[in-house]
PDB file of N, CA and C in Angstrom:
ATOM      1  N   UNK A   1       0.837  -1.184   0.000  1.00  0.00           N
ATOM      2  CA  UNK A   1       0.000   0.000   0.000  1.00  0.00           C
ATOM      3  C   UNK A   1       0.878   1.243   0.000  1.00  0.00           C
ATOM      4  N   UNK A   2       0.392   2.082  -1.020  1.00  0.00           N
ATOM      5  CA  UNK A   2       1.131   3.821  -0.734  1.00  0.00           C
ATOM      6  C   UNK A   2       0.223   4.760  -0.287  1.00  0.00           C
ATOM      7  N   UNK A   3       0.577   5.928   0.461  1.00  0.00           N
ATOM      8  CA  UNK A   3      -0.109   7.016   0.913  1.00  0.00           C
ATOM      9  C   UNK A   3       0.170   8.114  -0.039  1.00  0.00           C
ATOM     10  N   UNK A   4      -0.485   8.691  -0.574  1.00  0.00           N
ATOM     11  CA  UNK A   4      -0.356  10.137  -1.139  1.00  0.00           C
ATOM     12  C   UNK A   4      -1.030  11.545  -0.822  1.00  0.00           C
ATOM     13  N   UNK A   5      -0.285  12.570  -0.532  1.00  0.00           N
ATOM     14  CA  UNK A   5      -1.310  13.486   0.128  1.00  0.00           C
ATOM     15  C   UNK A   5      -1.032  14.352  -0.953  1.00  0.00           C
ATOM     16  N   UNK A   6      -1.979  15.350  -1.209  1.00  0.00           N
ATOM     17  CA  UNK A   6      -2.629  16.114  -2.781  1.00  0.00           C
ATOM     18  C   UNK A   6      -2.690  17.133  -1.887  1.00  0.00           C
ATOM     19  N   UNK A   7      -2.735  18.370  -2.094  1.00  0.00           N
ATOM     20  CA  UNK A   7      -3.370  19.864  -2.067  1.00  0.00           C
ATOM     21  C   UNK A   7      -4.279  20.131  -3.244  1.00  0.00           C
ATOM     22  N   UNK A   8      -5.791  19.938  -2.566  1.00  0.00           N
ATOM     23  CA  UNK A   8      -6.504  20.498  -3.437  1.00  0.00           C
ATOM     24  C   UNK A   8      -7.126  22.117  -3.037  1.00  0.00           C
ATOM     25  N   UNK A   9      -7.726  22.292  -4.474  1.00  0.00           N
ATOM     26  CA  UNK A   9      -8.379  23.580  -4.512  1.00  0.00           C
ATOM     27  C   UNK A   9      -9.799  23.746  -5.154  1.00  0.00           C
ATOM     28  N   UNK A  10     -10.488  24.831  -4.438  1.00  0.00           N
ATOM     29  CA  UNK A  10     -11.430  24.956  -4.641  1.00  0.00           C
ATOM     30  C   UNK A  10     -12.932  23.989  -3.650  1.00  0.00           C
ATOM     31  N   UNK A  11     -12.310  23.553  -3.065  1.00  0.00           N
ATOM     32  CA  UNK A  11     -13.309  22.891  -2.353  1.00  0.00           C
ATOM     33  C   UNK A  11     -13.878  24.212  -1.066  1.00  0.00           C
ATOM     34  N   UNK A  12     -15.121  23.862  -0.756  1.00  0.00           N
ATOM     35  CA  UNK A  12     -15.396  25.328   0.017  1.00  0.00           C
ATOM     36  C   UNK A  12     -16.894  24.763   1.120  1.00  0.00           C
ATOM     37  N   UNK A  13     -16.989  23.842   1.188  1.00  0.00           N
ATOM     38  CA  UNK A  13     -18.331  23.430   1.869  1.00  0.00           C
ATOM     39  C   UNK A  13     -18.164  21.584   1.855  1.00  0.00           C
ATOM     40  N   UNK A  14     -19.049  21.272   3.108  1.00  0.00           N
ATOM     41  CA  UNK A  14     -19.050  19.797   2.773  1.00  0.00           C
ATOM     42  C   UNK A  14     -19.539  18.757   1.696  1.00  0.00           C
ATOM     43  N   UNK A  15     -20.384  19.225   1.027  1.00  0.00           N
ATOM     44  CA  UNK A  15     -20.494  18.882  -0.480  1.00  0.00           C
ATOM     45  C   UNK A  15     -19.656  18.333  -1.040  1.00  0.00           C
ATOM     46  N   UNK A  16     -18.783  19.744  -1.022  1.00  0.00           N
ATOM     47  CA  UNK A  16     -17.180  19.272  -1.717  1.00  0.00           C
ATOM     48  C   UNK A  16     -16.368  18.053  -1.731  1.00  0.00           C
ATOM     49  N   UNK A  17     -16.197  18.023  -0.041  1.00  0.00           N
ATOM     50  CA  UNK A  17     -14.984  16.999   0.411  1.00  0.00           C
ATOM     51  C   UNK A  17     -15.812  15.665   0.564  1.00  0.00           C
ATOM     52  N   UNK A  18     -17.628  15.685   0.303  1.00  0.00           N
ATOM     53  CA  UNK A  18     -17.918  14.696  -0.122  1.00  0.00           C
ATOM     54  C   UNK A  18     -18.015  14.106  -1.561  1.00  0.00           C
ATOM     55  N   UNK A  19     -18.518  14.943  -2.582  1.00  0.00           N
ATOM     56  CA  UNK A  19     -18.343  14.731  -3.808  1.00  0.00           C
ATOM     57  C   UNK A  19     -16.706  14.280  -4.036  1.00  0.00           C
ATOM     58  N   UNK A  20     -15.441  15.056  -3.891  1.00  0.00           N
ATOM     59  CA  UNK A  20     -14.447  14.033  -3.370  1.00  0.00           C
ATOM     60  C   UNK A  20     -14.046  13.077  -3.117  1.00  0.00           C
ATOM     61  N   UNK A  21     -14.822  13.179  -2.225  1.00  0.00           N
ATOM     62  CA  UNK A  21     -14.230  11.404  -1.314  1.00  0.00           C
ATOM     63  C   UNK A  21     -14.794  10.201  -2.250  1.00  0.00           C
ATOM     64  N   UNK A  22     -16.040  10.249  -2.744  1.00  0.00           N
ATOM     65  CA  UNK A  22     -16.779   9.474  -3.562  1.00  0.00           C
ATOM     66  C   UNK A  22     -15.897   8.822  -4.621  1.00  0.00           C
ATOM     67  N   UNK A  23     -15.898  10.221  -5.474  1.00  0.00           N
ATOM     68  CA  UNK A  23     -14.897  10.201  -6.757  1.00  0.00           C
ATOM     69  C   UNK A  23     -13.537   9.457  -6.167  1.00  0.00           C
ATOM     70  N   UNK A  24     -12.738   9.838  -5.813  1.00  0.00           N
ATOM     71  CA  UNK A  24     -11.873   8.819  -5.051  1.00  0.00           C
ATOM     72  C   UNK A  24     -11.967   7.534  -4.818  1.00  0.00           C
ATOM     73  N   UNK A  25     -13.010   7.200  -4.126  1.00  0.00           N
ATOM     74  CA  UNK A  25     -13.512   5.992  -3.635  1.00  0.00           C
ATOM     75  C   UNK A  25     -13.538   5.175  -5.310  1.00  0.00           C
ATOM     76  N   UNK A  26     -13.900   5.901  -6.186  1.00  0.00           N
ATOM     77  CA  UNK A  26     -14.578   4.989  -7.169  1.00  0.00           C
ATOM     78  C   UNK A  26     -13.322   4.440  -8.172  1.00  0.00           C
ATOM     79  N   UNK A  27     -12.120   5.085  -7.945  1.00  0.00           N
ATOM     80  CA  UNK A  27     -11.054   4.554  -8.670  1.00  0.00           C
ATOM     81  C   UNK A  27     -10.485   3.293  -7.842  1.00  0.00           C
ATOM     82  N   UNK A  28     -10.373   2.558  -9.071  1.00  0.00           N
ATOM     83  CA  UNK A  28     -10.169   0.560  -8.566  1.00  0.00           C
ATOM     84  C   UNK A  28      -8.871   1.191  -8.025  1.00  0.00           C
ATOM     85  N   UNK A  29      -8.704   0.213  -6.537  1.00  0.00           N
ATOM     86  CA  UNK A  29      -7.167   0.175  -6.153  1.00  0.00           C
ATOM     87  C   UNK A  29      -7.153   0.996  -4.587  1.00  0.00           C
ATOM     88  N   UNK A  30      -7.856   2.273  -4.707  1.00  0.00           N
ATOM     89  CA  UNK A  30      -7.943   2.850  -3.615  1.00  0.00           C
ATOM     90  C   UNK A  30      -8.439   2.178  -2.322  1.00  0.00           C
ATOM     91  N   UNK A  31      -7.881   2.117  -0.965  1.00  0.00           N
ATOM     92  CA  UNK A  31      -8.478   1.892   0.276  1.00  0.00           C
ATOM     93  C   UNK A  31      -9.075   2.333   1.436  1.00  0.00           C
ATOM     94  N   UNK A  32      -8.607   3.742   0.946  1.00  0.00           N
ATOM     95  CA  UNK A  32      -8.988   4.776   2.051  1.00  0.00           C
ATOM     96  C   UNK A  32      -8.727   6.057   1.626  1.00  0.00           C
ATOM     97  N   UNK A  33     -10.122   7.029   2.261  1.00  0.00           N
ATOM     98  CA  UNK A  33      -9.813   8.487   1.583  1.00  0.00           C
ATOM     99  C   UNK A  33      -9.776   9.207   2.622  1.00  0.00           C
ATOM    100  N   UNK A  34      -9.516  10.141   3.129  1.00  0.00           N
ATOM    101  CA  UNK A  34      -9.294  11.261   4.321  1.00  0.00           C
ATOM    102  C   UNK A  34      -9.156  12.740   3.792  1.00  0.00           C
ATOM    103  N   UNK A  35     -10.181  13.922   3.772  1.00  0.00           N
ATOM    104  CA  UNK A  35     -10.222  14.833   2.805  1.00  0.00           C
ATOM    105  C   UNK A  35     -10.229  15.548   4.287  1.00  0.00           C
ATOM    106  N   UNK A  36      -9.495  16.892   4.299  1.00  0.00           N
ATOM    107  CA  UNK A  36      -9.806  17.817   4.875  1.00  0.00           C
ATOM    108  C   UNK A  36     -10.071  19.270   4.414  1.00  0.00           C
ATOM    109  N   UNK A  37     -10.936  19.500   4.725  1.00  0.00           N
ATOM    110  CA  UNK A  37     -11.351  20.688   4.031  1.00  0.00           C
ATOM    111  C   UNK A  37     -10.502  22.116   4.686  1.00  0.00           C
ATOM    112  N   UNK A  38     -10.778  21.936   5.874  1.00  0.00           N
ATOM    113  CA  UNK A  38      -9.742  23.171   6.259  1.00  0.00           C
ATOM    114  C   UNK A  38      -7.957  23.457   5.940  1.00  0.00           C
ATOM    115  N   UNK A  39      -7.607  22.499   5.862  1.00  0.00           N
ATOM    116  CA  UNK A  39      -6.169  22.098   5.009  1.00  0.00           C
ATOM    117  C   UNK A  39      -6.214  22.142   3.715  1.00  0.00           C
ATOM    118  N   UNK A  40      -7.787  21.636   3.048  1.00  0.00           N
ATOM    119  CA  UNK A  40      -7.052  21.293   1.612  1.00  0.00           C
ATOM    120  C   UNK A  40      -6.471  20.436   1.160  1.00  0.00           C
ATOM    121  N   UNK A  41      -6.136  19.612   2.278  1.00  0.00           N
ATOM    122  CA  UNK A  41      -5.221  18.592   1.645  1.00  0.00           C
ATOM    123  C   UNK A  41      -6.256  16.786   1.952  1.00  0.00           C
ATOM    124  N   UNK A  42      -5.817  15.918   0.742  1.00  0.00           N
ATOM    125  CA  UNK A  42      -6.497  14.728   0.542  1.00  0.00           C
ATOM    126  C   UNK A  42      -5.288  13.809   1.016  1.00  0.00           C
ATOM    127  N   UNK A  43      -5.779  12.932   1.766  1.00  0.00           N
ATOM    128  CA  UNK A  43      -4.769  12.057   1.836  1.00  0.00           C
ATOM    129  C   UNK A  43      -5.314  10.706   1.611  1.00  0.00           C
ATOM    130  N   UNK A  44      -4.807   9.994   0.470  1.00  0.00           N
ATOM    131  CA  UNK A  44      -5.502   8.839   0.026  1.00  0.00           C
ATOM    132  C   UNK A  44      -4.477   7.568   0.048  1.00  0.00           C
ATOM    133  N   UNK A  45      -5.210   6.383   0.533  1.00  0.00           N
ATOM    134  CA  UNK A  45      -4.382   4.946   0.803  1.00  0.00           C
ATOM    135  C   UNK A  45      -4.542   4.224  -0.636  1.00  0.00           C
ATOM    136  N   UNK A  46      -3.719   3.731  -1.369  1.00  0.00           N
ATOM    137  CA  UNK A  46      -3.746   2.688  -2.343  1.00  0.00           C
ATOM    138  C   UNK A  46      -2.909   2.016  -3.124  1.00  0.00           C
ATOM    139  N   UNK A  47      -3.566   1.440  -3.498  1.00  0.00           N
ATOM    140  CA  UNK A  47      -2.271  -0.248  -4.089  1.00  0.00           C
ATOM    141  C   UNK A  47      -1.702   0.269  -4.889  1.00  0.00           C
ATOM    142  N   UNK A  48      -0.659   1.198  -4.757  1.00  0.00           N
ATOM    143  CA  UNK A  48       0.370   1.011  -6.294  1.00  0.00           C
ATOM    144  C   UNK A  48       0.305   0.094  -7.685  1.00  0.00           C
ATOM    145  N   UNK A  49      -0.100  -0.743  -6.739  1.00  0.00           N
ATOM    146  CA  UNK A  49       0.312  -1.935  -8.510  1.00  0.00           C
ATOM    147  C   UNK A  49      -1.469  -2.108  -9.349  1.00  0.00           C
ATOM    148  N   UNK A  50      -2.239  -1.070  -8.597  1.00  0.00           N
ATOM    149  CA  UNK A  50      -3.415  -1.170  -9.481  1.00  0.00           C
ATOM    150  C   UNK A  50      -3.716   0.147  -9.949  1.00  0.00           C
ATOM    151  N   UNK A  51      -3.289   1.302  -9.555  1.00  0.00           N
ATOM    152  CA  UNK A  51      -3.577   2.717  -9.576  1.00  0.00           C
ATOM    153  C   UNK A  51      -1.774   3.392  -9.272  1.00  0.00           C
ATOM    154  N   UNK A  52      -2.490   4.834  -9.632  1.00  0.00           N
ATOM    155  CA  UNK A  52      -1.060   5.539  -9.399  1.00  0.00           C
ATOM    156  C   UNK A  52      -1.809   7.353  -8.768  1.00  0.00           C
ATOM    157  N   UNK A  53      -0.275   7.611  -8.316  1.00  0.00           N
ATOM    158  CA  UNK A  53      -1.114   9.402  -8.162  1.00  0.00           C
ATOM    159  C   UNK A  53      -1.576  10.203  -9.701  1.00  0.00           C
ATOM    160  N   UNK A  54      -1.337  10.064 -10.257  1.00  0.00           N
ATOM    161  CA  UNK A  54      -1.365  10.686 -11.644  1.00  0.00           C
ATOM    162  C   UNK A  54      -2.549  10.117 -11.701  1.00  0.00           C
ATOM    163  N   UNK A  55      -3.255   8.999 -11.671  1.00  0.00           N
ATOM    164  CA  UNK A  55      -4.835   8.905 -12.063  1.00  0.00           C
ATOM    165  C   UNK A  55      -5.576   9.298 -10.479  1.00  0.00           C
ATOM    166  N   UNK A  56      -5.070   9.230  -9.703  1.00  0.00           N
ATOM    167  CA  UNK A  56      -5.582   9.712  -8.316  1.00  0.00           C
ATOM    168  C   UNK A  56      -6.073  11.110  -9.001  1.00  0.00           C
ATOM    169  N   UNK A  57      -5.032  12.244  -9.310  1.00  0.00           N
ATOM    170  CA  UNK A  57      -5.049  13.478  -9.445  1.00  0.00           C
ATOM    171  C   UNK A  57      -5.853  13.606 -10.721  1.00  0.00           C
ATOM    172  N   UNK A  58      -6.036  12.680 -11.752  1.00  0.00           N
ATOM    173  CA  UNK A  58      -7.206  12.954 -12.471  1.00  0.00           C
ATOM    174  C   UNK A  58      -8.157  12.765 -12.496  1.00  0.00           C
ATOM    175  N   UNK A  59      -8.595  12.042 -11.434  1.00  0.00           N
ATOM    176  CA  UNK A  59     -10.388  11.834 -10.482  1.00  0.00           C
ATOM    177  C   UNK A  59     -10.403  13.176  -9.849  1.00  0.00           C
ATOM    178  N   UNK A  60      -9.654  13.848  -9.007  1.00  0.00           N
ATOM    179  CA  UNK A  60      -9.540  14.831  -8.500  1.00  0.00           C
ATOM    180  C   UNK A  60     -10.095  16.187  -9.410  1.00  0.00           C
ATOM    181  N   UNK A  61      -9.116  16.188 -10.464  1.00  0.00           N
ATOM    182  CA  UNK A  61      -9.483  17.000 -11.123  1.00  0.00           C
ATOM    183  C   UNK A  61     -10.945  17.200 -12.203  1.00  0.00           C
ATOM    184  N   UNK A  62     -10.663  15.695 -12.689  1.00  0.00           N
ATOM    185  CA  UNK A  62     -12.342  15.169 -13.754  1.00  0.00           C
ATOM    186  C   UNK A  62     -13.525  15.824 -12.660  1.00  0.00           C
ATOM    187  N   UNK A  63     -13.565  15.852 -11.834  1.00  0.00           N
ATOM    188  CA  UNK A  63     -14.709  16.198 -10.354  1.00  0.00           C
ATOM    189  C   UNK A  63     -14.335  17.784 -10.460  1.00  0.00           C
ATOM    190  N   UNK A  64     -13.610  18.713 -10.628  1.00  0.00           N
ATOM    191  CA  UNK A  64     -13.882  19.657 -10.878  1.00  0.00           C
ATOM    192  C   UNK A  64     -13.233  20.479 -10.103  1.00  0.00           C
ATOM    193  N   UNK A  65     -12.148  20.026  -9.310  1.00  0.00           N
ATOM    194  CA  UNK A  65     -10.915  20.971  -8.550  1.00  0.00           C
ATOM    195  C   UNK A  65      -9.986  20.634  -8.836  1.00  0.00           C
ATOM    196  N   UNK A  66      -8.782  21.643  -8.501  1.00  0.00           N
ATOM    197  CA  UNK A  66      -7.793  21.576  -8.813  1.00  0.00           C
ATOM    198  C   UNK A  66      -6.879  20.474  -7.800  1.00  0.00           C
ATOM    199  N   UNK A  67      -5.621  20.522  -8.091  1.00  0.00           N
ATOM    200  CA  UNK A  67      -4.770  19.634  -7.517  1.00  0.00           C
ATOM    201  C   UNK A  67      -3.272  19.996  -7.715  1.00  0.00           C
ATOM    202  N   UNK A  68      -2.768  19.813  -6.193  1.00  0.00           N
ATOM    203  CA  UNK A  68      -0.869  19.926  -6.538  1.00  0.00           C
ATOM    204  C   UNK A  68      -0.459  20.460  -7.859  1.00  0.00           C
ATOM    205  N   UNK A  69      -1.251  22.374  -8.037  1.00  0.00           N
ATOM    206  CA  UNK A  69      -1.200  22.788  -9.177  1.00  0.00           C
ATOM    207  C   UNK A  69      -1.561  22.569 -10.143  1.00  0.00           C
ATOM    208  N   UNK A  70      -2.308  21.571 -10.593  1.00  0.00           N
ATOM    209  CA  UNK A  70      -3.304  22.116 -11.671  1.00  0.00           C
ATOM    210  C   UNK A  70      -4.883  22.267 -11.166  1.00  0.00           C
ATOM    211  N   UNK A  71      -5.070  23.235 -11.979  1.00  0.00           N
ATOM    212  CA  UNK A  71      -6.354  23.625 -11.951  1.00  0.00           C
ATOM    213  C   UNK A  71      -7.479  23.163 -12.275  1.00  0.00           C
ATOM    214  N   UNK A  72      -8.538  23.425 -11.818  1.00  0.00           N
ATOM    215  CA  UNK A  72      -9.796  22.994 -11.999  1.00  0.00           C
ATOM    216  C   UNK A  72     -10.179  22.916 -13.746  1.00  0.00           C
ATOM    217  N   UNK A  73     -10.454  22.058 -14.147  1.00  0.00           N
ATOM    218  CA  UNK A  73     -11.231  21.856 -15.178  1.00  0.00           C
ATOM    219  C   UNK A  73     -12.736  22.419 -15.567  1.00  0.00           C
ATOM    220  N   UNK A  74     -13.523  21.974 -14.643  1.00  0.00           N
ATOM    221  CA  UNK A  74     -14.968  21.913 -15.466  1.00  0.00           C
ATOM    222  C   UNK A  74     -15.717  23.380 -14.553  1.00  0.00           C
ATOM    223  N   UNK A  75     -15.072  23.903 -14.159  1.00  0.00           N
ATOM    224  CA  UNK A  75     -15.512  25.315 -13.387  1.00  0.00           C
ATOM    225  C   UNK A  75     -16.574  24.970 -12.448  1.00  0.00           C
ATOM    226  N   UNK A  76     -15.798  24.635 -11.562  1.00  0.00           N
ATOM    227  CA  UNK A  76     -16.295  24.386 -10.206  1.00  0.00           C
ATOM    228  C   UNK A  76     -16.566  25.636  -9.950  1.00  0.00           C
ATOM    229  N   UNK A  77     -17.897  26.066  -8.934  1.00  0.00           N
ATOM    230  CA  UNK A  77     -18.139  27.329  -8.517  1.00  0.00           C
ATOM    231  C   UNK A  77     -17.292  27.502  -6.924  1.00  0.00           C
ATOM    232  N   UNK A  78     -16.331  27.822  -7.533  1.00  0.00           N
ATOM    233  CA  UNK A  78     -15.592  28.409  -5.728  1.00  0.00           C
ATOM    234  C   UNK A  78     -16.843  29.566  -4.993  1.00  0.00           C
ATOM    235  N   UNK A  79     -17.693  29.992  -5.071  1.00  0.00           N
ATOM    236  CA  UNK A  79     -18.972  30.514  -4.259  1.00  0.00           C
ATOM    237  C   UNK A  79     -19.212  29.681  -2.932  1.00  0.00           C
ATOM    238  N   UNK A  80     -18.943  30.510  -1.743  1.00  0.00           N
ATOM    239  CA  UNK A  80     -18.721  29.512  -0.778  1.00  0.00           C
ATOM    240  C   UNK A  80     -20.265  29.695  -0.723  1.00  0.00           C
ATOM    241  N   UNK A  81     -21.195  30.342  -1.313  1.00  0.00           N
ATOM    242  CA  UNK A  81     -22.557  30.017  -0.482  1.00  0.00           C
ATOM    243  C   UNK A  81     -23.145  28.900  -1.521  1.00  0.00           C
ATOM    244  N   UNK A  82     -22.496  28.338  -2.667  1.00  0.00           N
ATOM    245  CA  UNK A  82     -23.183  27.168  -3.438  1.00  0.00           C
ATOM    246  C   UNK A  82     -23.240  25.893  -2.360  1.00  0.00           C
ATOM    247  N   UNK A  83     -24.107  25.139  -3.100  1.00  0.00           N
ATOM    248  CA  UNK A  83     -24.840  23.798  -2.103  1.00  0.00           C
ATOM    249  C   UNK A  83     -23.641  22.273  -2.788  1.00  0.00           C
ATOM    250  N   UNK A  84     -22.430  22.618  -2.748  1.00  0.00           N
ATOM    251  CA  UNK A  84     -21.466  21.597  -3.103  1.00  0.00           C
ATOM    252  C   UNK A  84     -21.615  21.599  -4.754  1.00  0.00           C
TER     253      UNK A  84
END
């Protein structure tokens, strides 16, 4: 098992770090997700030999925030009063 911790962006409500965690969850290989919203930072458990960070960070991003510098794709509304 490897640990990888991400700095994401744009997350702003619990919505977020649930829509997150989901997306995460749904890539084969992963075992565990841990999102903090006040940090920003994701820290995710998974099998190397079935997944990697580079597709970690493109679930991350496909969902609509950014990551360890790159940016959001699909224009996530950073509006902290949106409903996730």
């Amino acid at each position: 098992m490897q640990t990888d911790v991400m700095i994401v962006t744009g997350m702003v409500c619990g919505g977020c770090t649930n829509k997150l965690s989901r997306a995460l969850n749904e890539v084969v290989g992963v075992e565990d997700v841990q999102v903090s919203l006040a940090s920003g930072e994701v820290t995710v458990r998974f099998d190397e030999r079935v997944t990697s960070p580079h597709r970690l960070s493109a679930a991350v991003v496909g969902t609509g925030f950014g990551v360890d510098g790159i940016p959001a794709t699909n224009g996530h509304d950073p509006n902290p009063t949106h409903t996730g």
